[in-house]
Protein backbone atom coordinates (compact mmCIF):
# COMPACT_ATOMS: atom_id res chain seq x y z
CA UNK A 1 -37.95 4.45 3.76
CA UNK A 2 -34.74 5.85 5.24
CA UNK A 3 -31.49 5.25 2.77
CA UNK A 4 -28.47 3.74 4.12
CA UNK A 5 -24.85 3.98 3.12
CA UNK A 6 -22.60 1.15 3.57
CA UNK A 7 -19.27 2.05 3.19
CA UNK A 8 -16.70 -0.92 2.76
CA UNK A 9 -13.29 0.75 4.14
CA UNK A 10 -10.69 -1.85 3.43
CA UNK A 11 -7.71 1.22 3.34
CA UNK A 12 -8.67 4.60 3.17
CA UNK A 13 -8.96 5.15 7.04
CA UNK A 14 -9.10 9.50 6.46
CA UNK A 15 -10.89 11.81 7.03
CA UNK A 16 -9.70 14.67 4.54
CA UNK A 17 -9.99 14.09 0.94
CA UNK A 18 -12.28 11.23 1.24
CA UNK A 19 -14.56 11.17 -1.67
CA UNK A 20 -16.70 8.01 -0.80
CA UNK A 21 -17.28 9.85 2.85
CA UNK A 22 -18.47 12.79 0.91
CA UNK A 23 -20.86 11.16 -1.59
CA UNK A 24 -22.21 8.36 0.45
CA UNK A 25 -22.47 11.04 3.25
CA UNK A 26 -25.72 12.08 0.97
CA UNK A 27 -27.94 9.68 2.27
CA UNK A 28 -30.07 9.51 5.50
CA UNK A 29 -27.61 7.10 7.43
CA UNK A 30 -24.38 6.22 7.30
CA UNK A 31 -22.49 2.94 8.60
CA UNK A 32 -18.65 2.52 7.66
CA UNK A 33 -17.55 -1.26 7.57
CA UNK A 34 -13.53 -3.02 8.03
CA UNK A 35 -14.47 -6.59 6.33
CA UNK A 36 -11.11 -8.38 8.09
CA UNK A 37 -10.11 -11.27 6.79
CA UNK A 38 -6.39 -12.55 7.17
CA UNK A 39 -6.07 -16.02 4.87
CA UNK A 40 -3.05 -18.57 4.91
CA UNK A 41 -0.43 -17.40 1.76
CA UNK A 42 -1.22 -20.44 -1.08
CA UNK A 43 1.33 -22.91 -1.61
CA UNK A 44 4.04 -21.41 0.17
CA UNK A 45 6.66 -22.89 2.01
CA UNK A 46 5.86 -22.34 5.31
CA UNK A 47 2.37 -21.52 6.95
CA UNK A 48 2.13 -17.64 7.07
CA UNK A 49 -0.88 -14.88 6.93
CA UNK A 50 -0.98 -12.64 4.18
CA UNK A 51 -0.77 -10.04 6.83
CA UNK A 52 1.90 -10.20 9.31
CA UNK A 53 1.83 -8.53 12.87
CA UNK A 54 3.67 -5.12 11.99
CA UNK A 55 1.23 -4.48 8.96
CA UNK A 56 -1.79 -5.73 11.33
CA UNK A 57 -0.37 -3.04 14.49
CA UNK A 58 -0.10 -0.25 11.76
CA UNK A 59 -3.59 -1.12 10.98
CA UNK A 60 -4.91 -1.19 14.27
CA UNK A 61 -3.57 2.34 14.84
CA UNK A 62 -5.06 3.59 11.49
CA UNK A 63 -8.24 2.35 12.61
CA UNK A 64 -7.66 3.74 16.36
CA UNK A 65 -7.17 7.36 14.88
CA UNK A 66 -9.89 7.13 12.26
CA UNK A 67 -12.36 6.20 15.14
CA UNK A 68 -11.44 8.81 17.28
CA UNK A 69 -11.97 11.66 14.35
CA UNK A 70 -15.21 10.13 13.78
CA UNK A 71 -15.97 10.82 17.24
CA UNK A 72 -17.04 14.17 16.55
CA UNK A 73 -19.36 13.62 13.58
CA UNK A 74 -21.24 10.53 16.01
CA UNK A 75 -19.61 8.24 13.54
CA UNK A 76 -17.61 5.22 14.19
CA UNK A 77 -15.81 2.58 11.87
CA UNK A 78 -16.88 -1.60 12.48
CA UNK A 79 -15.31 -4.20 12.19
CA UNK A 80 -17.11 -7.34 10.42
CA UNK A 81 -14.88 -10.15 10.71
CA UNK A 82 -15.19 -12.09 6.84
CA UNK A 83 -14.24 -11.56 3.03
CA UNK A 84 -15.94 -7.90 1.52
CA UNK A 85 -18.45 -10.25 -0.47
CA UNK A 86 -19.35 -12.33 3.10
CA UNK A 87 -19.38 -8.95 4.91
CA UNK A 88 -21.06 -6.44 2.32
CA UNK A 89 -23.70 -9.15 1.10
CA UNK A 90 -24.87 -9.67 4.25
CA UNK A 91 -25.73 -6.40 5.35
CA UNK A 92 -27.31 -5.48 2.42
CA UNK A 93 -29.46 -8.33 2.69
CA UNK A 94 -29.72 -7.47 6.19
CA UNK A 95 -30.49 -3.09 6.73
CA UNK A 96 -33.27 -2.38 4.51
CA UNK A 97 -32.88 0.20 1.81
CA UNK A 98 -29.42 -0.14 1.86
CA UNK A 99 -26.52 1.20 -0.86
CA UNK A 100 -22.76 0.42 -0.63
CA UNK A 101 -19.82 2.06 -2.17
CA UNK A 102 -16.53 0.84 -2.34
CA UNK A 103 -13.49 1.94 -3.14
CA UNK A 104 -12.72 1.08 -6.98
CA UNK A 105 -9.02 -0.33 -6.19
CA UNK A 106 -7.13 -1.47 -9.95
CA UNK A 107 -5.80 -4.86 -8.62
CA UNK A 108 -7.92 -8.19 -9.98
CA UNK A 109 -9.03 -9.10 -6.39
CA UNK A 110 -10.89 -5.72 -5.69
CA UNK A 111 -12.10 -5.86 -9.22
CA UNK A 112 -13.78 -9.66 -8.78
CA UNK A 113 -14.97 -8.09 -5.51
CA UNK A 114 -16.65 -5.16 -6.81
CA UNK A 115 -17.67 -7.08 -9.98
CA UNK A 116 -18.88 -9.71 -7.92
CA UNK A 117 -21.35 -7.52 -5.83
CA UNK A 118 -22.84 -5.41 -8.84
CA UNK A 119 -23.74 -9.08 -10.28
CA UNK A 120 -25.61 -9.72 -7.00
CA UNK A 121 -27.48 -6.88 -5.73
CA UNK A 122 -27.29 -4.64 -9.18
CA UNK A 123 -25.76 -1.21 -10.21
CA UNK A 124 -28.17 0.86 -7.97
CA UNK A 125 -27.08 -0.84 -5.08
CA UNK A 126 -23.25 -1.00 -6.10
CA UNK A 127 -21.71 2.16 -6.03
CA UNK A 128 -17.61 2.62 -6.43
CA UNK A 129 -15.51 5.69 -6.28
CA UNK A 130 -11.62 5.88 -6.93
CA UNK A 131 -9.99 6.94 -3.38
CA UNK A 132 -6.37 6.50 -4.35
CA UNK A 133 -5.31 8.03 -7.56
CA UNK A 134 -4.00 11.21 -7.96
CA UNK A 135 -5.80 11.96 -11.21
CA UNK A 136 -9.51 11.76 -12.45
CA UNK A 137 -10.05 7.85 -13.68
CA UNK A 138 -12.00 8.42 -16.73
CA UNK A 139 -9.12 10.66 -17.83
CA UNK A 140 -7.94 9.10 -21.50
CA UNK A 141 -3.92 8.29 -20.53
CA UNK A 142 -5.63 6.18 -17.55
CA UNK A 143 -7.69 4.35 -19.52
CA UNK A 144 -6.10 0.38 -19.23
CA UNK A 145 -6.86 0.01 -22.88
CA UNK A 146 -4.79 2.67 -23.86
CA UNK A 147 -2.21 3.09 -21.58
CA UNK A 148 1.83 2.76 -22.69
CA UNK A 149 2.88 -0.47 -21.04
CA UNK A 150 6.78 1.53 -20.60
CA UNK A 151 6.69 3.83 -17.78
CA UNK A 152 8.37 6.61 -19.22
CA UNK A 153 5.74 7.23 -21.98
CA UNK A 154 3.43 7.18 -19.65
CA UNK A 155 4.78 9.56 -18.00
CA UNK A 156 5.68 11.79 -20.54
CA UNK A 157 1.73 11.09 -21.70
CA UNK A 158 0.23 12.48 -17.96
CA UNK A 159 2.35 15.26 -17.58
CA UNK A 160 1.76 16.94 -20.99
CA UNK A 161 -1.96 16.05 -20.56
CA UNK A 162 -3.46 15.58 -17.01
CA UNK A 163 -3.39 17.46 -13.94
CA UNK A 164 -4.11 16.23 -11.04
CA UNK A 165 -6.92 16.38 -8.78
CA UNK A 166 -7.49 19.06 -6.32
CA UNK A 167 -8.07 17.42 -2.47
CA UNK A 168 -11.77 17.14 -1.49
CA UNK A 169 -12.57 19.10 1.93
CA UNK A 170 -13.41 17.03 4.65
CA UNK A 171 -17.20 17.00 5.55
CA UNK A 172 -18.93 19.49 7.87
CA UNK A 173 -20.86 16.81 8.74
CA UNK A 174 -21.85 12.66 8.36
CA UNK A 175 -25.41 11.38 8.30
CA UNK A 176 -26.06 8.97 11.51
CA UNK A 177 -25.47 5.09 12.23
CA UNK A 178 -28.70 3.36 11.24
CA UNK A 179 -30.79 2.51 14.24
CA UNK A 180 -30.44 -1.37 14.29
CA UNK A 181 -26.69 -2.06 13.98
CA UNK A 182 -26.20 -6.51 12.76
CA UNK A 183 -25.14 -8.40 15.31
CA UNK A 184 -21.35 -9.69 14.67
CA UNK A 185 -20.05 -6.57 13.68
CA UNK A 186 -17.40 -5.38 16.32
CA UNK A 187 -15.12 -2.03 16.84
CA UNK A 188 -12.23 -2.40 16.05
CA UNK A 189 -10.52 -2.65 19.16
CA UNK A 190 -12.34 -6.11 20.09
CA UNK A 191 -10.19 -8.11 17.35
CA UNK A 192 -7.17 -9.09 19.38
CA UNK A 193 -4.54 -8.75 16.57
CA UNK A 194 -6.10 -5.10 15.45
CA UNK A 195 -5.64 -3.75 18.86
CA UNK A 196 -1.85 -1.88 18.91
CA UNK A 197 -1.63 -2.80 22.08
CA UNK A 198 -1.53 -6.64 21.48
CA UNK A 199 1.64 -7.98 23.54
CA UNK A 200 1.81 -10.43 21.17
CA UNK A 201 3.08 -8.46 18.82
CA UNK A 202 6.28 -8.79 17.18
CA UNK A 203 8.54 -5.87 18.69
CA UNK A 204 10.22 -3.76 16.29
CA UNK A 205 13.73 -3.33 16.28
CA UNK A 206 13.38 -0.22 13.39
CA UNK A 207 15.36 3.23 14.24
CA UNK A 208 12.55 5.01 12.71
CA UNK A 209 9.01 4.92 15.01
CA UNK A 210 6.51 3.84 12.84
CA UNK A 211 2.78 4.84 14.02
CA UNK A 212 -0.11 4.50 11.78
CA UNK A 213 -2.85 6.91 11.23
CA UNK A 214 -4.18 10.21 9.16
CA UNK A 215 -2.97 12.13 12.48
CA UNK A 216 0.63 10.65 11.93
CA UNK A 217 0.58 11.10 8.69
CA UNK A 218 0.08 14.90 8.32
CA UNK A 219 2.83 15.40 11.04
CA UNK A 220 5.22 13.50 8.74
CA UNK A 221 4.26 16.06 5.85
CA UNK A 222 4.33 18.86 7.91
CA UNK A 223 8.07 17.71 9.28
CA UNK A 224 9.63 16.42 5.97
CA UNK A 225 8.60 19.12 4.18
CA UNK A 226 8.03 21.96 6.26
CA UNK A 227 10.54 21.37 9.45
CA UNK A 228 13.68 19.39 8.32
CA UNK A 229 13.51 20.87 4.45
CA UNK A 230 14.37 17.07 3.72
CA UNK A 231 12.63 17.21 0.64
CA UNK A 232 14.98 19.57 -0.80
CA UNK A 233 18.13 17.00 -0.93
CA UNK A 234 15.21 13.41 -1.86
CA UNK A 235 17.26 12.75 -4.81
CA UNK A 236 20.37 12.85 -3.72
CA UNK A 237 19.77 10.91 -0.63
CA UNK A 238 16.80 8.67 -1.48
CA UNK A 239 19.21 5.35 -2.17
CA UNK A 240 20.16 5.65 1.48
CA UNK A 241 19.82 2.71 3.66
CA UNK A 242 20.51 4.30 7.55
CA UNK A 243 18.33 7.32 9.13
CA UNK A 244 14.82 8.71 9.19
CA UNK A 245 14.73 11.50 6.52
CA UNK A 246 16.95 9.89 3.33
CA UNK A 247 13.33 8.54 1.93
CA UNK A 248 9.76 10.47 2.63
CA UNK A 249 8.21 7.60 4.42
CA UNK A 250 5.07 8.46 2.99
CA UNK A 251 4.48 4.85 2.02
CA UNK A 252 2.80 3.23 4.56
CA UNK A 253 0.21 6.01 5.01
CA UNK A 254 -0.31 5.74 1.29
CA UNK A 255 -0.50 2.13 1.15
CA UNK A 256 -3.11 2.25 4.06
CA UNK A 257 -4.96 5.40 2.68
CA UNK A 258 -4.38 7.41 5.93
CA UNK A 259 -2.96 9.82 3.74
CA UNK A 260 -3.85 10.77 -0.55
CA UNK A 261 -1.42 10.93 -3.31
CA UNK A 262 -3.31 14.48 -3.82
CA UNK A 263 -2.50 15.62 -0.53
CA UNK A 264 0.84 14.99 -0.79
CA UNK A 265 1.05 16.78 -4.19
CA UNK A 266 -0.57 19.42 -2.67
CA UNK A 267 1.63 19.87 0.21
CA UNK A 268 4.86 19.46 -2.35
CA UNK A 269 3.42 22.48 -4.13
CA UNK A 270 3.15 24.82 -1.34
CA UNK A 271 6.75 23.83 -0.16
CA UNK A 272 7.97 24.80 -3.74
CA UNK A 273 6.36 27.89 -3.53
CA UNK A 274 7.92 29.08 0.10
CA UNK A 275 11.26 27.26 -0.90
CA UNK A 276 11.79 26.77 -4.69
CA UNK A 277 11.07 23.69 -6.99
CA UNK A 278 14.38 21.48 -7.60
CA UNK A 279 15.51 18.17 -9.41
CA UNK A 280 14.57 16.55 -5.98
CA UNK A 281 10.93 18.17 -5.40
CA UNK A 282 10.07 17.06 -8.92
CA UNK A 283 11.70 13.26 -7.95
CA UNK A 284 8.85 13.05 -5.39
CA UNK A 285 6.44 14.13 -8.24
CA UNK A 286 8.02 11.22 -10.38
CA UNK A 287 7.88 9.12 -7.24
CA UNK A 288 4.44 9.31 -7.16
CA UNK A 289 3.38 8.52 -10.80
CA UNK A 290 5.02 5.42 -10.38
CA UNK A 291 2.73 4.40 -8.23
CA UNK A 292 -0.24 5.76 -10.10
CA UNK A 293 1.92 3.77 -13.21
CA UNK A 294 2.11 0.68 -11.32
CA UNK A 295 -1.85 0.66 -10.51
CA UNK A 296 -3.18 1.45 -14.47
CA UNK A 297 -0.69 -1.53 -15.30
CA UNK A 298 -2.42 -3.66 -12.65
CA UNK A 299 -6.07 -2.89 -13.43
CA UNK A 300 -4.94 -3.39 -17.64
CA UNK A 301 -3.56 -6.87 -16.68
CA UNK A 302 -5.50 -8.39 -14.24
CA UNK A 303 -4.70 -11.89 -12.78
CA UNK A 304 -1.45 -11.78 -15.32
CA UNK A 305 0.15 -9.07 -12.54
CA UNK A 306 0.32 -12.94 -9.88
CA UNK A 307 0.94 -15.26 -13.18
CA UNK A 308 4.46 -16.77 -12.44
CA UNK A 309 4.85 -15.88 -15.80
CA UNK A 310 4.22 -12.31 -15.78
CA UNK A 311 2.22 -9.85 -18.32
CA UNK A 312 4.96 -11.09 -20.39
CA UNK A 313 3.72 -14.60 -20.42
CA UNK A 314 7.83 -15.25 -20.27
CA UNK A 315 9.56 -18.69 -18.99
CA UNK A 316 11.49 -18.28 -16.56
CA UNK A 317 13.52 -21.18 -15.23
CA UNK A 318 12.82 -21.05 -11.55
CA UNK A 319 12.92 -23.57 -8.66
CA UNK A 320 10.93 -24.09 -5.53
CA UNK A 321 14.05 -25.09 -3.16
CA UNK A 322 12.09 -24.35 0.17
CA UNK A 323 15.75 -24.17 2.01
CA UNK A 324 17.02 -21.77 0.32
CA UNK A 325 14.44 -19.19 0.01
CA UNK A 326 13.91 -19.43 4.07
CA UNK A 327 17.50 -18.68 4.15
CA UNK A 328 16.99 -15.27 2.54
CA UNK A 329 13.90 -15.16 4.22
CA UNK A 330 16.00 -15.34 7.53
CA UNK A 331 18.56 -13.41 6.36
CA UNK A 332 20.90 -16.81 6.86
CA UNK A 333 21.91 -16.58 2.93
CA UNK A 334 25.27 -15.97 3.50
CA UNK A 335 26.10 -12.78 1.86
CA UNK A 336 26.41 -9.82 4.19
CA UNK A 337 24.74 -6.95 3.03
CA UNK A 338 21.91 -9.49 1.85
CA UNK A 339 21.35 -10.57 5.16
CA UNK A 340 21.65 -7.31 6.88
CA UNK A 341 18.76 -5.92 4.68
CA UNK A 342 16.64 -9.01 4.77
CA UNK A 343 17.15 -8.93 9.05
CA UNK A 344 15.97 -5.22 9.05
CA UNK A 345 12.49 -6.30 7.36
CA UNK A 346 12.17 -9.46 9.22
CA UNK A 347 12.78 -7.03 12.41
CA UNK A 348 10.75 -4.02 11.20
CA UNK A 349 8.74 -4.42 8.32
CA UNK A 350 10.28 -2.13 6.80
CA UNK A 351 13.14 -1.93 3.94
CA UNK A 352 15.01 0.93 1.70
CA UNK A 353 13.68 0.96 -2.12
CA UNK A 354 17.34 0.17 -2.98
CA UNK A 355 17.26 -2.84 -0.64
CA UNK A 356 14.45 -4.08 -1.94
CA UNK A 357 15.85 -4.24 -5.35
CA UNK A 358 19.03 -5.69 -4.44
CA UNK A 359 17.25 -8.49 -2.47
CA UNK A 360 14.73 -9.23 -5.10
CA UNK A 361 17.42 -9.74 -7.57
CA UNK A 362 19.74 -11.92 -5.41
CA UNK A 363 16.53 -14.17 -5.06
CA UNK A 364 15.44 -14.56 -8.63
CA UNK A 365 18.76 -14.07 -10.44
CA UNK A 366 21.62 -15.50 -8.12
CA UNK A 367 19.30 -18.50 -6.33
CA UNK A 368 16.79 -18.73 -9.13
CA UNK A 369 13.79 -18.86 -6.80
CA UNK A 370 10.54 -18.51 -7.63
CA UNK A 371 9.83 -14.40 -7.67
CA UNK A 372 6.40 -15.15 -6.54
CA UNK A 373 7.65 -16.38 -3.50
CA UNK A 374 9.65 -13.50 -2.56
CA UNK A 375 6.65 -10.90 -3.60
CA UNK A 376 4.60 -12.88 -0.67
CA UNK A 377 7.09 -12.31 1.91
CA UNK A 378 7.16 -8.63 0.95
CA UNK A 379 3.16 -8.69 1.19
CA UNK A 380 3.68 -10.86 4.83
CA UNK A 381 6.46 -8.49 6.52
CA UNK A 382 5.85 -4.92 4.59
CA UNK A 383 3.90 -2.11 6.65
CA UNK A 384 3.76 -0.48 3.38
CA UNK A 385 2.33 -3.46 1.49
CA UNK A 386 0.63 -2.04 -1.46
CA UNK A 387 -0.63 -5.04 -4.11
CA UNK A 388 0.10 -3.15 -7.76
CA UNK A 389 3.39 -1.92 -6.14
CA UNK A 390 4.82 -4.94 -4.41
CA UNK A 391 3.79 -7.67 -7.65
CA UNK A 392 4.87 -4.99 -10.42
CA UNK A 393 7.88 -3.99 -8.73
CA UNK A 394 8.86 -7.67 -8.29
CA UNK A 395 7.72 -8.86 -12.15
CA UNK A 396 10.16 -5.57 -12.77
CA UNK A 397 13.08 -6.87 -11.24
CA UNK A 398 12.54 -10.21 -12.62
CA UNK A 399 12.40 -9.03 -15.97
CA UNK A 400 8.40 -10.02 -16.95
CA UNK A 401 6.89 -6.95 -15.81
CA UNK A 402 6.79 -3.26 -18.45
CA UNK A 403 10.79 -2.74 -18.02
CA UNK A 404 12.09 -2.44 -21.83
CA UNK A 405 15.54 -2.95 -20.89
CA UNK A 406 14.77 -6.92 -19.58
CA UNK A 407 16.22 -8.37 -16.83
CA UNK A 408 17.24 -6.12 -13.76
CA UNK A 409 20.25 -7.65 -12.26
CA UNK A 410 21.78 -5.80 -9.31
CA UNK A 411 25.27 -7.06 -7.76
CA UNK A 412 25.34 -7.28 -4.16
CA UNK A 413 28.82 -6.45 -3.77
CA UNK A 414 28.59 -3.73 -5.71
CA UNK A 415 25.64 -2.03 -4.32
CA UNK A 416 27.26 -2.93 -0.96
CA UNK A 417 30.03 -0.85 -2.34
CA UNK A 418 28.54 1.68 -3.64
CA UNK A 419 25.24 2.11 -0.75
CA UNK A 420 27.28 1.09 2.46
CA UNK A 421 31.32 1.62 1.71
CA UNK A 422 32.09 1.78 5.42
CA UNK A 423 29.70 -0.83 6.08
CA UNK A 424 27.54 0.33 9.35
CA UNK A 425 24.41 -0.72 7.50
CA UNK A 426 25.33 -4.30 7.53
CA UNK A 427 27.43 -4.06 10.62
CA UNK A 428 24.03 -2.52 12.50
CA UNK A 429 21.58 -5.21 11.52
CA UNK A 430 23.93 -8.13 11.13
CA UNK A 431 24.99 -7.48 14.93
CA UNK A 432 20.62 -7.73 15.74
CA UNK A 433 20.16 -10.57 14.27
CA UNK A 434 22.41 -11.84 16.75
């Protein structure tokens, strides 16, 4: 009996340094699965998806590029429309001597996922890979058990131990689509709110064009790096709030897997060989391992990482006053530079890391909202939604995440002062919400 790979490709839309394409690409047919699914937020204020319509049109162009590079290998990626255990049970129920692999994300819903199918259908059948870190998982500082719970002995732990991995090569070659393809699974294009070129779509107002997609994303590298230099000046200018080049805008492609941590790293290095290593080349180093910090945190504390009361199982005295949080929401708070950054993400999808901060702050320490609240917009409206990010980031600024220092409070005024002194950031985006 022929062997079949399903591959469940919920992110990771890449060709290059794709280790699930190059193991499951051992067997004698290959079919490559989107489960979409796109639930109501729980008990939330208003009725909103958990992905909102920039996020889905970055999607649909990840998925429009990936398809065309499979092209050439007679591959293309489906679409099933249903939850990963719906979708993935079904078709190994369905195409006889079937395997699947997924990708072995850290956050507690992949987890139950993956957990979830090895209970049904048994380790043989089960088969998970890590995609997204820039280190090998077995490797001892990763280990959840043992990991520092402050990021910068962790950090100080995987630079004096691990190195990272070396990029896989892209296959020569993928096995073929199995002969009798399920009914109900669709390309990707045939799912209105995949398809980029859905009218409905909210238009961006964002300075900066994003485009999803392993094609864009390699033409960023090659331009930030390689073109403009940027990277040279990233920690001096990576607090800025107007322009294209002040941050790497490698996140979405990350957060999407169009694009590796390791082939970023990679890239880095050969720019600090032609041009020189500097505080700033190393920031985008230290950049990185927060991210990889942010995931081993999430896959050591589970459901705790969406707990209102954090992995610090701290009270916080919150309140759920529906007006007020759609106010910020709608950047109708009432404080300028507040409302300018909350308009640019309501407009783009998009935000600074320093606006971010200062927005999550005003919420949870000025109006005493719920921070679980404002980490579900983020996950609604960012193109760069990435789960261990967004809810560790957020339980960090509300001071029940790993920070040792406590509570993060940032002053609007002052970080108006100090990001936007002659104020065209909050002139610009105050004058389109207009």
């Amino acid at each position: 009996m022929l062997k079949t790979a399903i591959v469940c490709l919920t992110q990771h839309w890449r060709i290059e340094d794709h280790p699930l394409l190059i193991d499951a690409g051992q067997l004698d047919r290959l079919l490559l699965v989107f489960p979409y699914d796109n639930p109501l937020i729980p008990d939330f204020p208003i009725e909103i998806r958990r992905k909102g319509s920039f996020r889905l049109k970055f999607i649909g162009e990840c998925l429009r590029n990936f398809d065309h590079s499979l092209q050439s290998f007679n591959q293309q990626i489906w679409v099933a429309s249903g939850t990963t255990i719906d979708v993935m049970s079904r078709l190994l129920r369905e195409i006889p001597g079937s395997v699947a692999w997924l990708s072995d994300e850290p956050t507690w819903e992949k987890q139950l996922d993956c957990q979830h199918l090895t209970n049904l259908f048994g380790r043989i059948r089960i088969h998970t890979l890590d995609a997204g870190s820039m280190f090998q998982p077995e490797s001892e500082v990763l280990n959840p058990t043992n990991c520092p719970e402050v990021f910068t002995s962790f950090r100080k732990s995987v630079e004096a131990q691990l190195q990272p991995k070396i990029p896989v090569q892209a296959p020569k070659a993928l096995p073929p689509m199995p002969d009798n393809i399920p009914e109900g699974l669709f390309c990707w294009f045939e799912i209105p709110e995949l398809n980029p070129q859905n009218t409905l779509l909210t238009e961006s107002k964002s300075t900066f064009p994003w485009k999803g997609g392993e094609t864009e994303a390699h033409k960023r590298l090659s331009y930030y790096f390689f073109e403009s230099k940027s990277a040279l000046q990233y920690k001096e200018t990576r607090n800025g709030l107007l322009g294209s080049d002040f941050s790497t805008r490698f996140s979405p492609f990350l957060a999407h897997g169009a694009l590796s941590p390791s082939i970023i790293l990679k890239k880095l290095k050969e720019f600090e060989s032609m041009e020189g290593a500097n505080a700033s080349t190393y920031w985008i180093y230290f950049e990185l391992l927060w991210r990889e910090y942010f995931r081993v945190i999430a896959r050591k504390h589970g459901p705790a990482l969406f707990y209102q009361k954090g992995i610090q199982n701290k009270n916080l005295e919150l309140c759920h006053d529906a007006l007020v949080f759609l106010q910020w929401c709608n950047g109708e708070s009432g404080h300028p530079f507040i409302d300018a950054c909350m308009t640019e993400l309501k407009h783009t999808g998009w935000l600074s890391n320093r606006g971010r901060q200062v927005v999550a702050s005003y919420l949870v320490h000025y109006k005493r909202i719920d921070w679980r609240w404002g980490a579900w917009w983020f996950e609604h409206l960012l193109i760069d939604y990435d789960p261990a990010s967004n809810w560790g980031n957020w339980q960090y600024v509300a001071g029940i995440g790993q920070d040792p220092r406590g509570t993060r409070v940032f002053n609007p005024d002052r970080q108006a002062a100090m990001y936007d002194p002659d104020g065209r950031y909050q002139s610009l985006w105050l004058k389109n919400k207009r």
